[in-house]
C-alpha atoms as a PDB file:
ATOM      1  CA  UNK A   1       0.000   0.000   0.000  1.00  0.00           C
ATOM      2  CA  UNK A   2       2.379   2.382   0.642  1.00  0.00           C
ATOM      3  CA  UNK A   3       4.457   1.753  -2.859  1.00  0.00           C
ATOM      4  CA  UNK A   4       1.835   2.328  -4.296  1.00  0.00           C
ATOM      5  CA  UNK A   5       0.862   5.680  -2.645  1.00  0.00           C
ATOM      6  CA  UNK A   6       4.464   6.315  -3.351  1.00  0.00           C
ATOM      7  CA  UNK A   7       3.834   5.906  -7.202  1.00  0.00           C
ATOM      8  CA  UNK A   8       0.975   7.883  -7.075  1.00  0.00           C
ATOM      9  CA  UNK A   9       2.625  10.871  -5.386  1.00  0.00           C
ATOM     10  CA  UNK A  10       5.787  10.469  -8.029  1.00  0.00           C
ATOM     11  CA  UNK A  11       3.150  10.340 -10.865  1.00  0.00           C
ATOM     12  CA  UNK A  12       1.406  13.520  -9.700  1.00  0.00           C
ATOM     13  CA  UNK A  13       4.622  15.545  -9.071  1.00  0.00           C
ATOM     14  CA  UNK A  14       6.220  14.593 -12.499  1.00  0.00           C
ATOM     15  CA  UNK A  15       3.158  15.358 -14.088  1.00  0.00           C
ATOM     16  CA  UNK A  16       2.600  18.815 -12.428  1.00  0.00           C
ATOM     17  CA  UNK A  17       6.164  19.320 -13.516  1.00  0.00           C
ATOM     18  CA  UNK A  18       6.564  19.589 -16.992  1.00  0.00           C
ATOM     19  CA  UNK A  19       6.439  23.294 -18.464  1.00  0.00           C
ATOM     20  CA  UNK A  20       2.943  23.956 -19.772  1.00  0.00           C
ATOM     21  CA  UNK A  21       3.344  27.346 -21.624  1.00  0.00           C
ATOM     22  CA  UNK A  22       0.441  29.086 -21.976  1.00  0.00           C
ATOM     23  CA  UNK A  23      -0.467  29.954 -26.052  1.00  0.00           C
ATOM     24  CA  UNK A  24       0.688  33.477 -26.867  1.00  0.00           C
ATOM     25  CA  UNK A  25      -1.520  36.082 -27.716  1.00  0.00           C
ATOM     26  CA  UNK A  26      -0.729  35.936 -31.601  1.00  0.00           C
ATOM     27  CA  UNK A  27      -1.839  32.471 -31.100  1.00  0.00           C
ATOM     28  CA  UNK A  28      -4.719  33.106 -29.703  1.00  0.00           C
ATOM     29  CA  UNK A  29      -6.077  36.013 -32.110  1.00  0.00           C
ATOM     30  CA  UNK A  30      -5.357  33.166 -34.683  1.00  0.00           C
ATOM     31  CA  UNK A  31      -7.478  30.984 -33.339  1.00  0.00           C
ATOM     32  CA  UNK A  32     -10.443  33.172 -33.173  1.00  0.00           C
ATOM     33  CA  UNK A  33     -10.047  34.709 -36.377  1.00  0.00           C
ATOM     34  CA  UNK A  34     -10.258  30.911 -37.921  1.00  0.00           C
ATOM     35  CA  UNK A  35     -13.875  30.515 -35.008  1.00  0.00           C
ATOM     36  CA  UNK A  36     -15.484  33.426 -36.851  1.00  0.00           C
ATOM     37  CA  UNK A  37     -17.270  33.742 -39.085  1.00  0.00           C
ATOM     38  CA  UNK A  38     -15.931  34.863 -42.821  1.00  0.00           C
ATOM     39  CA  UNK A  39     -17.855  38.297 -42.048  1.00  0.00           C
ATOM     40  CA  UNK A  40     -20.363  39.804 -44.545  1.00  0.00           C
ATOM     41  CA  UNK A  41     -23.208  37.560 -45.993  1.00  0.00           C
ATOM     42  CA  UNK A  42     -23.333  34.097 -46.877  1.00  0.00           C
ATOM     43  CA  UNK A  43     -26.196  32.263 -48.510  1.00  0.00           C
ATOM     44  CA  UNK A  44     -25.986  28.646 -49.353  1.00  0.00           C
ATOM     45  CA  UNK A  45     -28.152  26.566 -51.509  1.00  0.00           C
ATOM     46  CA  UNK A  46     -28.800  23.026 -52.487  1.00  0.00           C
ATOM     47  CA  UNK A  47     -26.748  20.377 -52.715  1.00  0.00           C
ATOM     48  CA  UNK A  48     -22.833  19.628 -54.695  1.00  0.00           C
ATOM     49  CA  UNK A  49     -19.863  20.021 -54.805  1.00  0.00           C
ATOM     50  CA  UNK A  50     -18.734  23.795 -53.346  1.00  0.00           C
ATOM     51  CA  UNK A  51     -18.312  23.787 -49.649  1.00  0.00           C
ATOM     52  CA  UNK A  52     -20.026  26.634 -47.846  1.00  0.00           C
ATOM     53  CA  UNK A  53     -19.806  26.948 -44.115  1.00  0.00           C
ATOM     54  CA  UNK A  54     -18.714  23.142 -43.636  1.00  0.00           C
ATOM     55  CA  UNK A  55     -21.404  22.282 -45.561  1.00  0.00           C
ATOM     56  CA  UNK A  56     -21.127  20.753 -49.700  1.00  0.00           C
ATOM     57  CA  UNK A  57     -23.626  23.327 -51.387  1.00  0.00           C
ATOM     58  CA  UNK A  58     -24.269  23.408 -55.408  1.00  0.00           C
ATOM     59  CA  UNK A  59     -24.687  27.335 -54.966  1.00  0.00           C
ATOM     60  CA  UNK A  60     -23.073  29.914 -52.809  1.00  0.00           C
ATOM     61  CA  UNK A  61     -23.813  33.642 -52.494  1.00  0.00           C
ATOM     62  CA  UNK A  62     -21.192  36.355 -50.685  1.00  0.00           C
ATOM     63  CA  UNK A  63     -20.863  39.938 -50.236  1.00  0.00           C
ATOM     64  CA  UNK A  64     -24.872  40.969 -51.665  1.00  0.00           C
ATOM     65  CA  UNK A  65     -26.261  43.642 -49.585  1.00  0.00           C
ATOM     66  CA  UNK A  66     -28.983  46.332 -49.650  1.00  0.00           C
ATOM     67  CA  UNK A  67     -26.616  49.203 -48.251  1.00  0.00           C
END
């Protein structure tokens, strides 16, 4: 019993030891420009061959606005 509560305590202090670096902040901006969304407006119809917002569409429509 108490090797093994031994090993566990090793375990946890090797484990706890090892350099976790946090992500940068360039890192992280990169990651949420890739989580939003490609701005402006997106309509996708049917279905084919063009991907549109993870999605295989046959017809995909960008940019159209009434401004």
């Amino acid at each position: 019993m108490v090797i093994c509560a031994m090993g566990m305590v090793g375990f946890y202090q090797v484990h706890n030891a090892t350099d976790k670096q946090p992500l940068s902040d360039l890192a992280l901006e990169n990651i949420n420009a890739l989580a939003r969304d490609e701005g402006g407006n997106v309509r996708c119809y049917g279905y084919g061959n063009i991907e549109c917002l993870g999605r295989r569409v046959e017809m995909r429509f960008t940019g159209f606005s009434l401004d």
